[in-house]
Protein backbone atom coordinates (compact mmCIF):
# COMPACT_ATOMS: atom_id res chain seq x y z
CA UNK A 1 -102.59 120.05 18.17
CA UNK A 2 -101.78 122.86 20.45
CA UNK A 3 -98.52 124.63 21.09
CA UNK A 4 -98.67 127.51 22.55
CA UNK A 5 -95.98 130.08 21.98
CA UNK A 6 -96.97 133.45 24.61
CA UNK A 7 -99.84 135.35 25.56
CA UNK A 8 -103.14 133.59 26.16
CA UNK A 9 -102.03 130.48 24.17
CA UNK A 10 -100.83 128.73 27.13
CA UNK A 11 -104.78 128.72 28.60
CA UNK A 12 -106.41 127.95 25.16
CA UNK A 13 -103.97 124.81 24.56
CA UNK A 14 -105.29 123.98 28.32
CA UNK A 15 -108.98 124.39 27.38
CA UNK A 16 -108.01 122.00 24.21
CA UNK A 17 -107.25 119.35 26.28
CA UNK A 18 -109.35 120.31 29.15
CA UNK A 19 -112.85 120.08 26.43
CA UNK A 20 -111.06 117.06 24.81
CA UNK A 21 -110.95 118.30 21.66
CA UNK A 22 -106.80 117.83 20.97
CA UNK A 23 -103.35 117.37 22.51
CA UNK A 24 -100.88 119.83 23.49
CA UNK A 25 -97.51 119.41 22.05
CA UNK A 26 -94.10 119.24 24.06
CA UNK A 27 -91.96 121.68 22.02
CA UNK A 28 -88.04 121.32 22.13
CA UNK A 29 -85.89 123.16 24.85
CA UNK A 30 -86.04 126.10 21.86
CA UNK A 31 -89.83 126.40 21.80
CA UNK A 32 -89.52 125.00 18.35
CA UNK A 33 -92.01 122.21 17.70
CA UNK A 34 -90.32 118.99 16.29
CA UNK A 35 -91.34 116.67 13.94
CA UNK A 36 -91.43 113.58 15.58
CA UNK A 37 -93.46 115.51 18.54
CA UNK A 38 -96.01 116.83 15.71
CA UNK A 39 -95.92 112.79 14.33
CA UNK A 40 -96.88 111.45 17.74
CA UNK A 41 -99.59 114.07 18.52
CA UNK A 42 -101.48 113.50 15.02
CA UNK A 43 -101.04 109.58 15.35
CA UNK A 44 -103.04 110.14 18.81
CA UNK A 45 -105.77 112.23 17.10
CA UNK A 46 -106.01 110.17 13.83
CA UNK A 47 -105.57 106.97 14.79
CA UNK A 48 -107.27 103.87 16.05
CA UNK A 49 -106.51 104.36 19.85
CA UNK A 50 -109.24 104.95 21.54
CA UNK A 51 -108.67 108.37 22.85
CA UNK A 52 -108.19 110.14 19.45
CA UNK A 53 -111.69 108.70 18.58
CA UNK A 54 -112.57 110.34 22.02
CA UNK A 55 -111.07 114.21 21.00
CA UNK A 56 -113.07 113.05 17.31
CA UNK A 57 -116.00 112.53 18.85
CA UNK A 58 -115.50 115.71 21.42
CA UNK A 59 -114.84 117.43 18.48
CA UNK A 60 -117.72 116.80 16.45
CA UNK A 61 -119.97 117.78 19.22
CA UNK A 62 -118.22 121.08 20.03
CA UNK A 63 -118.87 121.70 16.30
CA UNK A 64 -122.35 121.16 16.54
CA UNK A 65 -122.98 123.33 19.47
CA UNK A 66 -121.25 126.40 17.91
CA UNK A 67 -122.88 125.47 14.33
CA UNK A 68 -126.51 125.94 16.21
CA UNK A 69 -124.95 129.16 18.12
CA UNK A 70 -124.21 130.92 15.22
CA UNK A 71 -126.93 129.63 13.25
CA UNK A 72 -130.05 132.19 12.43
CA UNK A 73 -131.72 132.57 15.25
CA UNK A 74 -129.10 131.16 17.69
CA UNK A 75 -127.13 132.26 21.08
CA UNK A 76 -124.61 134.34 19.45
CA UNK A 77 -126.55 136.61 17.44
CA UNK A 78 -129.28 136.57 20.78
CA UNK A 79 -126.25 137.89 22.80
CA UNK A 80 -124.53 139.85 20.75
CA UNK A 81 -128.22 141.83 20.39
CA UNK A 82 -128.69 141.54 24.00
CA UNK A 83 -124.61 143.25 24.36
CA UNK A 84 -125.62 146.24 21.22
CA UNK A 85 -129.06 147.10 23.16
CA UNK A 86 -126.77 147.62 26.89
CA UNK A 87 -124.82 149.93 25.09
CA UNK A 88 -127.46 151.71 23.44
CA UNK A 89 -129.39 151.93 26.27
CA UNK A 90 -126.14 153.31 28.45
CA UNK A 91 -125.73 156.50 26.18
């Protein structure tokens, strides 16, 4: 459940929904996040309709992307070597 409160929140809370992987929250007029609005967002994730098993299923498949990206061997540690060696090679 995303609400975003300043900075760069506002774009991740748009990515959430944009990847399908939650719901953004409508806060109250005060920014403050009620509890009814919180009830009605984690009824959509968790329940039986069919677009929280969607943002589950999203969800589990994000996860196993980043689990093989971090994984031994994987695109993060590749790039993050590939990032070092450009700096070391710069200086």
């Amino acid at each position: 459940v995303a609400v975003p409160q300043w900075s760069d929140q506002d774009r991740n809370a748009c990515l959430v929904v944009q990847w399908g992987i939650g719901v953004r929250a409508a806060p109250g007029a005060d920014r403050v996040l009620e509890a009814e609005e919180l009830a009605r967002c984690l009824e959509i994730i968790m329940g039986d309709m069919e677009e929280g098993a969607a943002i589950r299923a999203s969800s589990a498949a994000w996860k196993a992307k980043l689990q093989e990206a971090i994984a031994h061997g994987g695109s993060s540690g590749h790039n993050l070597g590939t990032f070092v060696d450009q700096f070391a090679n710069d200086a």
